[in-house]
PDB file of N, CA and C in Angstrom:
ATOM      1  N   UNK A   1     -40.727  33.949  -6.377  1.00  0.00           N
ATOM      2  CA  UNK A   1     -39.317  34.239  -6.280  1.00  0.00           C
ATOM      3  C   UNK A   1     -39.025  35.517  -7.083  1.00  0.00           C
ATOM      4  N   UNK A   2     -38.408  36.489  -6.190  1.00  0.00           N
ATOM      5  CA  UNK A   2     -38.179  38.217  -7.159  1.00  0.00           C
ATOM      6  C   UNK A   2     -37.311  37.542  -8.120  1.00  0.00           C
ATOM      7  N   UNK A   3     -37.077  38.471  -8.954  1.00  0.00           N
ATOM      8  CA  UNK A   3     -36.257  38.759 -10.734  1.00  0.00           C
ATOM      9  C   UNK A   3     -35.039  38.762  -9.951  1.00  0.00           C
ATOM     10  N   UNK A   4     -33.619  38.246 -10.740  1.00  0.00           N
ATOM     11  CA  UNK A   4     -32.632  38.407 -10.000  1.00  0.00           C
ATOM     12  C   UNK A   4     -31.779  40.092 -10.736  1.00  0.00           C
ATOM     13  N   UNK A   5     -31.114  41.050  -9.837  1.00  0.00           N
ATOM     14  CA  UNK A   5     -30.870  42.330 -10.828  1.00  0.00           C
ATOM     15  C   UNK A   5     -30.626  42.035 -11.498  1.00  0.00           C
ATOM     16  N   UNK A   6     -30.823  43.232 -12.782  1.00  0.00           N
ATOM     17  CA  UNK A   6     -29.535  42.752 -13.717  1.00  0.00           C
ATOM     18  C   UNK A   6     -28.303  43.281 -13.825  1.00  0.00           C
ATOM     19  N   UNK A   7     -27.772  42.539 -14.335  1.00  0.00           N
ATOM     20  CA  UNK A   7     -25.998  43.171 -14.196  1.00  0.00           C
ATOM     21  C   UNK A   7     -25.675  44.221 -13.876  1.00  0.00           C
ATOM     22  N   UNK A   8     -25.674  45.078 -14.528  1.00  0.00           N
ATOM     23  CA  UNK A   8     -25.548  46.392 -14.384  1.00  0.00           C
ATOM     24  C   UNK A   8     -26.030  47.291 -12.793  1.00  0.00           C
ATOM     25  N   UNK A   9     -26.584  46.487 -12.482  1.00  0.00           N
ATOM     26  CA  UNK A   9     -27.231  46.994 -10.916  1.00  0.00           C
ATOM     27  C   UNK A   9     -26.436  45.959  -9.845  1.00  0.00           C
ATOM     28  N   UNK A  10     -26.145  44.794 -10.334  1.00  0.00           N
ATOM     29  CA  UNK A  10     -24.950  44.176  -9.177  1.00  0.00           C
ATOM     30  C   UNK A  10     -23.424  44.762  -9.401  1.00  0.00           C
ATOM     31  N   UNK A  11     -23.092  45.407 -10.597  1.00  0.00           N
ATOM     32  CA  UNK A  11     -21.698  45.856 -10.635  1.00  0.00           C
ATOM     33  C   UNK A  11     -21.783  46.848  -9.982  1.00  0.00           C
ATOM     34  N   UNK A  12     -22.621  47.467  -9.261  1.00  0.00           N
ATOM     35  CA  UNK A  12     -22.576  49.008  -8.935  1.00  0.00           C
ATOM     36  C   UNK A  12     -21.646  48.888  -7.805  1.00  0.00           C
ATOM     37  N   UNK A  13     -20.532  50.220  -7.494  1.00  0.00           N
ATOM     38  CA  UNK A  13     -19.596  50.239  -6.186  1.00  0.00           C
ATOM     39  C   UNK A  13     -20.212  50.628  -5.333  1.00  0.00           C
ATOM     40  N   UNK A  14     -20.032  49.694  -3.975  1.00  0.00           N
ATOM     41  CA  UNK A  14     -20.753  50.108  -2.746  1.00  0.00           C
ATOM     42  C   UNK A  14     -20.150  51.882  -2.743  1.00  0.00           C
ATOM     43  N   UNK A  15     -21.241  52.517  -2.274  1.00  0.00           N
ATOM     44  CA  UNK A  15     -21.178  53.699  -1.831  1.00  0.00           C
ATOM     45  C   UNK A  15     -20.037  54.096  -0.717  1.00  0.00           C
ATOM     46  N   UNK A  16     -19.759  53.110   0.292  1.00  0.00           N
ATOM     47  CA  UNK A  16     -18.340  53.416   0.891  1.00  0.00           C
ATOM     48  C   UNK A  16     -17.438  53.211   0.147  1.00  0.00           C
ATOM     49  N   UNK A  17     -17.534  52.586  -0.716  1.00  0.00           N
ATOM     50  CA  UNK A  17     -15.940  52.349  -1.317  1.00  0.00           C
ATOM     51  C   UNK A  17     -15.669  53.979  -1.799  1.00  0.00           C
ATOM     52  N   UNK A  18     -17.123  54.372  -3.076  1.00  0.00           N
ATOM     53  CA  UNK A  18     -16.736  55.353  -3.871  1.00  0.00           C
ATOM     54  C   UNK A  18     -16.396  56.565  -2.524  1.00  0.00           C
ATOM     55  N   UNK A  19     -16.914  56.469  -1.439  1.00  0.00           N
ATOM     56  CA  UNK A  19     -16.607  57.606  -0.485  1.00  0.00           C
ATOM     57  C   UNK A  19     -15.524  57.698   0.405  1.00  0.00           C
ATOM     58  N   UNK A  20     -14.875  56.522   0.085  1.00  0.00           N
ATOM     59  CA  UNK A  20     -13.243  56.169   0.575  1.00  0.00           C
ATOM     60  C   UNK A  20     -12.119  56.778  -0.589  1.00  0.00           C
ATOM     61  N   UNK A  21     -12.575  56.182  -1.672  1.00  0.00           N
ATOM     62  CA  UNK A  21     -11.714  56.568  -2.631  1.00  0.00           C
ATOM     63  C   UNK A  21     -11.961  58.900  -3.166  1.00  0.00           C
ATOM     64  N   UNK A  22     -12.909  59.209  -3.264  1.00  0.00           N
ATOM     65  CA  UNK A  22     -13.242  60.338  -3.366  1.00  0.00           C
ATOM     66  C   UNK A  22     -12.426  60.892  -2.239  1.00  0.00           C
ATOM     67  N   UNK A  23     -12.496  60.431  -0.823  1.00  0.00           N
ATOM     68  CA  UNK A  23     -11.238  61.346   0.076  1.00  0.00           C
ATOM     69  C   UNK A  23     -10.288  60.774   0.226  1.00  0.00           C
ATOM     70  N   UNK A  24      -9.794  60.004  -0.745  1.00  0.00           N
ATOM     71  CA  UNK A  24      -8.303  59.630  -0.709  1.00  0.00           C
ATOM     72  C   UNK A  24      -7.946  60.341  -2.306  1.00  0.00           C
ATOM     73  N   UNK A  25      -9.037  60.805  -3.096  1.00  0.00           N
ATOM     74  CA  UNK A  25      -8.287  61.363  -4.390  1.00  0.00           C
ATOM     75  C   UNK A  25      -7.724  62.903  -3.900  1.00  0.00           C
ATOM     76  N   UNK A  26      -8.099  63.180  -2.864  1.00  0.00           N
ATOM     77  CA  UNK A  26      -7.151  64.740  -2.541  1.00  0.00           C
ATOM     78  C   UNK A  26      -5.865  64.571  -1.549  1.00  0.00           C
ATOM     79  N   UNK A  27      -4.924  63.182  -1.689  1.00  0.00           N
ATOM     80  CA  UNK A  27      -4.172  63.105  -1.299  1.00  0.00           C
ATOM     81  C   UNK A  27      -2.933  61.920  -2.159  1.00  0.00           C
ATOM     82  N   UNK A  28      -3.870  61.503  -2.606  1.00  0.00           N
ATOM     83  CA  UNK A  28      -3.350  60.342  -3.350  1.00  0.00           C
ATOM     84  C   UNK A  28      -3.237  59.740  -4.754  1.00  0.00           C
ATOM     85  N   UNK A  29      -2.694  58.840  -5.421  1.00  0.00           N
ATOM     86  CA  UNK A  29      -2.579  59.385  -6.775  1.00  0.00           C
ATOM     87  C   UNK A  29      -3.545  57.528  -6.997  1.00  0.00           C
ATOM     88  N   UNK A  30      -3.699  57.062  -8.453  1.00  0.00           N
ATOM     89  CA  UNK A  30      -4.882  55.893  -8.411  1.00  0.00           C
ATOM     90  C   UNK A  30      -4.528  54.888  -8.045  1.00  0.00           C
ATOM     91  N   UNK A  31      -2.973  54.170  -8.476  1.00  0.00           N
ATOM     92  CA  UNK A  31      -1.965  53.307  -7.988  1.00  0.00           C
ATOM     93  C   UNK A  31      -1.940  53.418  -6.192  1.00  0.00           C
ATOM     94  N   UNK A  32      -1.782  54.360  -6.022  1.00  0.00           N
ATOM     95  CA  UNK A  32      -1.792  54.344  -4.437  1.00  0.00           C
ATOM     96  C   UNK A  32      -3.084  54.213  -3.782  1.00  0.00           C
ATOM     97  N   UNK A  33      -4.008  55.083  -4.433  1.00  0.00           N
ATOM     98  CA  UNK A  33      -5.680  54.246  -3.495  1.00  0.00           C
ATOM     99  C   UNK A  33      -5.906  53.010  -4.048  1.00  0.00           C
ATOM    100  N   UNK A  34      -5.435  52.441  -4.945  1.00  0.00           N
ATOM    101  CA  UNK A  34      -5.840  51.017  -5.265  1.00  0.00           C
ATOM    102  C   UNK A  34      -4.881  50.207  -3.660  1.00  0.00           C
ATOM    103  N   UNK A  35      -3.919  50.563  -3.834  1.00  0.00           N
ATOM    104  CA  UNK A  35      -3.252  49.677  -2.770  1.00  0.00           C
ATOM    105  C   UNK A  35      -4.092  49.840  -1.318  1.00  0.00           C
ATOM    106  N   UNK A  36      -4.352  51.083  -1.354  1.00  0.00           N
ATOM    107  CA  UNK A  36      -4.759  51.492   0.407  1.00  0.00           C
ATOM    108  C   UNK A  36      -6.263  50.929   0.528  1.00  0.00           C
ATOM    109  N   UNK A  37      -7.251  50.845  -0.607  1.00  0.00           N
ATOM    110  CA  UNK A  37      -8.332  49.764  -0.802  1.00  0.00           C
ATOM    111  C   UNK A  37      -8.293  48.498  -0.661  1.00  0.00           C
ATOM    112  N   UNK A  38      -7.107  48.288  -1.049  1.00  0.00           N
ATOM    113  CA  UNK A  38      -7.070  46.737  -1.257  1.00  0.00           C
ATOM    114  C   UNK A  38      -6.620  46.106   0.630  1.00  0.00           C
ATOM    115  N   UNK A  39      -5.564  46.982   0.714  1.00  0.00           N
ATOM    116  CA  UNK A  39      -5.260  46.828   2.217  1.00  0.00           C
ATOM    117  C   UNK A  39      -5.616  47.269   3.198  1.00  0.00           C
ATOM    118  N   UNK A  40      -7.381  47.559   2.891  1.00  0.00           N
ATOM    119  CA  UNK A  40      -8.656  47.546   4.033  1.00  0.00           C
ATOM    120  C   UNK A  40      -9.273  46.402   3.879  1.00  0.00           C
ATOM    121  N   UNK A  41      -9.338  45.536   3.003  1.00  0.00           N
ATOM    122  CA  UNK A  41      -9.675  44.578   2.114  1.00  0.00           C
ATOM    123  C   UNK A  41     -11.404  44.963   1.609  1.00  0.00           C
ATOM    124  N   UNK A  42     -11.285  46.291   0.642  1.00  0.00           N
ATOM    125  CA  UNK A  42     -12.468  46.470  -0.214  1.00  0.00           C
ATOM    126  C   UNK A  42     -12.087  45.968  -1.413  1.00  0.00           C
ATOM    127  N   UNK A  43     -13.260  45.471  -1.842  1.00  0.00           N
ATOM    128  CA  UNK A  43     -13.337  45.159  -3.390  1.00  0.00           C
ATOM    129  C   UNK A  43     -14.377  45.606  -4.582  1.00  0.00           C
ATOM    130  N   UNK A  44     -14.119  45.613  -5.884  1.00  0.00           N
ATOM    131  CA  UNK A  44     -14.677  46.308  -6.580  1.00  0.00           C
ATOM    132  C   UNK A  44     -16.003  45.887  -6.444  1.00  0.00           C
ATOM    133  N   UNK A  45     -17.135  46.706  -7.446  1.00  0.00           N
ATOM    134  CA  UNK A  45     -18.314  46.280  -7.697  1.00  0.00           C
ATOM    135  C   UNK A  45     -18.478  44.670  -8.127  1.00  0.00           C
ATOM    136  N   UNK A  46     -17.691  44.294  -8.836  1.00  0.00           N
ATOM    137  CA  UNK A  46     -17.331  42.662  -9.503  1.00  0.00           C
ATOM    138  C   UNK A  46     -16.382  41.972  -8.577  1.00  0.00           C
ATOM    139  N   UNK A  47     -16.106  42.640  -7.562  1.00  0.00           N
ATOM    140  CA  UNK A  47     -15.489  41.563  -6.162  1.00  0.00           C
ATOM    141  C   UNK A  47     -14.300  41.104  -6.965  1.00  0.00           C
ATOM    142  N   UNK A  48     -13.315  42.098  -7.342  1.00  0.00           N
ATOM    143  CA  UNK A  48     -12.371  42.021  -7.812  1.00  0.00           C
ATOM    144  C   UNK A  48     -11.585  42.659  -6.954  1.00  0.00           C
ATOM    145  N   UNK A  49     -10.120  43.125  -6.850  1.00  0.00           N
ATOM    146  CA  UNK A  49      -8.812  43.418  -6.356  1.00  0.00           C
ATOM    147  C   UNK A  49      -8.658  44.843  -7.010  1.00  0.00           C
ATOM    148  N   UNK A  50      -8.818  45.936  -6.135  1.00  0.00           N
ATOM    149  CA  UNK A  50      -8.537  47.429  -7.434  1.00  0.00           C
ATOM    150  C   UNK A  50      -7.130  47.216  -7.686  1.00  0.00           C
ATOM    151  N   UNK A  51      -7.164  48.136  -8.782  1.00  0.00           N
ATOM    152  CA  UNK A  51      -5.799  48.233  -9.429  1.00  0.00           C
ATOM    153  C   UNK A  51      -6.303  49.869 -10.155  1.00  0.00           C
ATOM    154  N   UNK A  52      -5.367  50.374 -10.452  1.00  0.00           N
ATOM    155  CA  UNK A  52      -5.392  51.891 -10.932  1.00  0.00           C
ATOM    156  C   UNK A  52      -6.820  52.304 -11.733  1.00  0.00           C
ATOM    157  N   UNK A  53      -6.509  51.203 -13.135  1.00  0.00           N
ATOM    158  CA  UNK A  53      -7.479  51.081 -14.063  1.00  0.00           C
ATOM    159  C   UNK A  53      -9.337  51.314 -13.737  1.00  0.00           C
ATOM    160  N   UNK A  54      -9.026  50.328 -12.433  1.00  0.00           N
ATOM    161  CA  UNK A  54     -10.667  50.316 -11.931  1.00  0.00           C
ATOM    162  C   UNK A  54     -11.258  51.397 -11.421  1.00  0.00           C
ATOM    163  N   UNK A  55      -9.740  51.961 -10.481  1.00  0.00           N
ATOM    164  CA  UNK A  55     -10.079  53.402  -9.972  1.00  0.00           C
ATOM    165  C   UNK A  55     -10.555  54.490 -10.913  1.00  0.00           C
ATOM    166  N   UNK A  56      -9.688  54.605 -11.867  1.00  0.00           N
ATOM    167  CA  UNK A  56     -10.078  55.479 -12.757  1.00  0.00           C
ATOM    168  C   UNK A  56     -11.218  55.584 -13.496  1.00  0.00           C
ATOM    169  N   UNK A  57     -11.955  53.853 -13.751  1.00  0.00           N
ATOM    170  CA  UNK A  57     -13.141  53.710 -14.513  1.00  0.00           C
ATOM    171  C   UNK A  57     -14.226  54.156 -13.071  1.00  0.00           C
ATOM    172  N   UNK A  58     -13.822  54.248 -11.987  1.00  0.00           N
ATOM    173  CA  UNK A  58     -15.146  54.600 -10.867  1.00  0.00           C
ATOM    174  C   UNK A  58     -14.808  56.317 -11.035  1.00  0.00           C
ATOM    175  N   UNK A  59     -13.942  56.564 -11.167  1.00  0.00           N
ATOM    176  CA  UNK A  59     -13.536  58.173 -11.316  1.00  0.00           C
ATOM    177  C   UNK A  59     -14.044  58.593 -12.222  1.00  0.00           C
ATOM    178  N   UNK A  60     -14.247  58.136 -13.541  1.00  0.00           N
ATOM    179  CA  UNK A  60     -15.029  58.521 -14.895  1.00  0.00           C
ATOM    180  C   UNK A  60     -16.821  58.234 -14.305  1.00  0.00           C
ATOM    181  N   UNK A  61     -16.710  57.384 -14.148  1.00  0.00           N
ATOM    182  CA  UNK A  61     -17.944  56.492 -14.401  1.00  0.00           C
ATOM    183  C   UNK A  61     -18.840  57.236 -13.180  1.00  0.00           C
ATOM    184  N   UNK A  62     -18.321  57.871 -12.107  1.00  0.00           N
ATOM    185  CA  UNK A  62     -19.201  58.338 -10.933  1.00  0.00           C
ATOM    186  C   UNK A  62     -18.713  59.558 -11.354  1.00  0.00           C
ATOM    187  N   UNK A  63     -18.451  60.566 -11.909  1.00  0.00           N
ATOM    188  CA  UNK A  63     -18.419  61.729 -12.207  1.00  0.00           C
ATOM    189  C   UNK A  63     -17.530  62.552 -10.987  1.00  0.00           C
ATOM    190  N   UNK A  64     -16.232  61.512 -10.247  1.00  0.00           N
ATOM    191  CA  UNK A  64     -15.748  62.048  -9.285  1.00  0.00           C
ATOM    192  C   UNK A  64     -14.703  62.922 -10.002  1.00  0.00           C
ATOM    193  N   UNK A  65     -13.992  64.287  -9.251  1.00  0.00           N
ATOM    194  CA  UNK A  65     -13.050  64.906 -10.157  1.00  0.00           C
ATOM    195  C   UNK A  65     -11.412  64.062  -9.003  1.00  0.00           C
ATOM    196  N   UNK A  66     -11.065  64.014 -10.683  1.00  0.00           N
ATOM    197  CA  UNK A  66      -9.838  63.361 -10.499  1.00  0.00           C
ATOM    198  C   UNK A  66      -8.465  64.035  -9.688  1.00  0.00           C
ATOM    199  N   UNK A  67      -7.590  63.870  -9.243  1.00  0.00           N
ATOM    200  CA  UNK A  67      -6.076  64.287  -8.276  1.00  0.00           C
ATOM    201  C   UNK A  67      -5.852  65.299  -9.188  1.00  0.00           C
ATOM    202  N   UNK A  68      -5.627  65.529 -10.098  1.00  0.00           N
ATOM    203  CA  UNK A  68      -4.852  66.855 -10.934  1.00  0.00           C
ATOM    204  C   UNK A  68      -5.956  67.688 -10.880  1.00  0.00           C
ATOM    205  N   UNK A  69      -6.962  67.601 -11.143  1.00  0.00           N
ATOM    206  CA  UNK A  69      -8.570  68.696 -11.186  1.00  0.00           C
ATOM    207  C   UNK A  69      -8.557  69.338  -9.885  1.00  0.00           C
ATOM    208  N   UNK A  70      -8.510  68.552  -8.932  1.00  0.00           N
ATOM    209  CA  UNK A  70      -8.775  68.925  -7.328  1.00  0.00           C
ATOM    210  C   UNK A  70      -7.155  69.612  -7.081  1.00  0.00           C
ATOM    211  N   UNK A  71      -6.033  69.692  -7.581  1.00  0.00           N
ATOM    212  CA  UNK A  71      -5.091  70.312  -7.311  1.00  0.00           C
ATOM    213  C   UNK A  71      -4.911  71.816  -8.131  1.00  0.00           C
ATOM    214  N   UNK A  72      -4.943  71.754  -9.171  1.00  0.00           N
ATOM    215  CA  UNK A  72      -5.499  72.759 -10.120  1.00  0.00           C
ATOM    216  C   UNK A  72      -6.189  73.681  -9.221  1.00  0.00           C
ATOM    217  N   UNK A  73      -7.641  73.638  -8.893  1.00  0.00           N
ATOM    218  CA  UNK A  73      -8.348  74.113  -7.981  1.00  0.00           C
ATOM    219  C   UNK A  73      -7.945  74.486  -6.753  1.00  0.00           C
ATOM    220  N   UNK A  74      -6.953  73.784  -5.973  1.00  0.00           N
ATOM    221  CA  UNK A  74      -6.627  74.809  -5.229  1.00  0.00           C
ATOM    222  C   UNK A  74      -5.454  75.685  -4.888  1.00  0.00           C
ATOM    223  N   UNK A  75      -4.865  75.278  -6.409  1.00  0.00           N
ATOM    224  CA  UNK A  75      -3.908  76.682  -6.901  1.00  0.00           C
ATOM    225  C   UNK A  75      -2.600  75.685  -6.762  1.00  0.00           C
ATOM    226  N   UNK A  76      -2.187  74.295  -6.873  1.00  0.00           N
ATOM    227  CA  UNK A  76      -1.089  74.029  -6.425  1.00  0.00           C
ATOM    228  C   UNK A  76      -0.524  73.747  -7.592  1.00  0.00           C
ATOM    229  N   UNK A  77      -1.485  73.701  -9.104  1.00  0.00           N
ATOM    230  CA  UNK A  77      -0.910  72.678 -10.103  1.00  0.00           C
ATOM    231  C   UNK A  77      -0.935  73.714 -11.356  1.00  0.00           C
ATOM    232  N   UNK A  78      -0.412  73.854 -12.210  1.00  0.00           N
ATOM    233  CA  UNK A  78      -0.850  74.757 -13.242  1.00  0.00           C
ATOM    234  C   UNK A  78      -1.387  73.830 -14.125  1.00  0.00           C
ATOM    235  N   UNK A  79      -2.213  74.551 -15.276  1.00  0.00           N
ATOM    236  CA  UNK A  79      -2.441  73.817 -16.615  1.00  0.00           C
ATOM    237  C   UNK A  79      -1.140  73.389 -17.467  1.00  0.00           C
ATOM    238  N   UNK A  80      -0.017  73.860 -17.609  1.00  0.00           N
ATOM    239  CA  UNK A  80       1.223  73.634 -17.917  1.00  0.00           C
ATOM    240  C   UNK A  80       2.224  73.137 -17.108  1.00  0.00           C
TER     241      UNK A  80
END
């Protein structure tokens, strides 16, 4: 019988999710892709319900650039 993963390798976000949420961060703010996730019915790595918080920890945690970075960049947002 294989080793069962360990944790850290079952929390991981399916790769569609993080590639749903990555083209919804150039339109949308984290509160709002949590809702538009939830009402495809995806769930987190821990088969939880997103909510902003989670978004943001997959936004840190996968090295995605966040709604203000990606606006900045294409001239719509200032640093001030």
């Amino acid at each position: 019988m294989p080793a069962p993963l360990p944790v850290s390798k079952r929390r991981l976000a399916p790769a569609a999710v993080l590639a749903q949420i990555d083209r919804l961060l150039d339109h949308y703010t984290r509160g709002e892709i949590a809702g538009i996730v939830n009402a495809k019915g995806l769930r987190s790595g821990e088969d939880k319900p997103f909510h902003k918080a989670i978004v943001q920890r997959l936004i840190r945690g996968y090295g995605l650039k966040d709604r203000y970075t990606r606006l900045r960049q294409a001239g719509m947002l200032t640093r001030e």
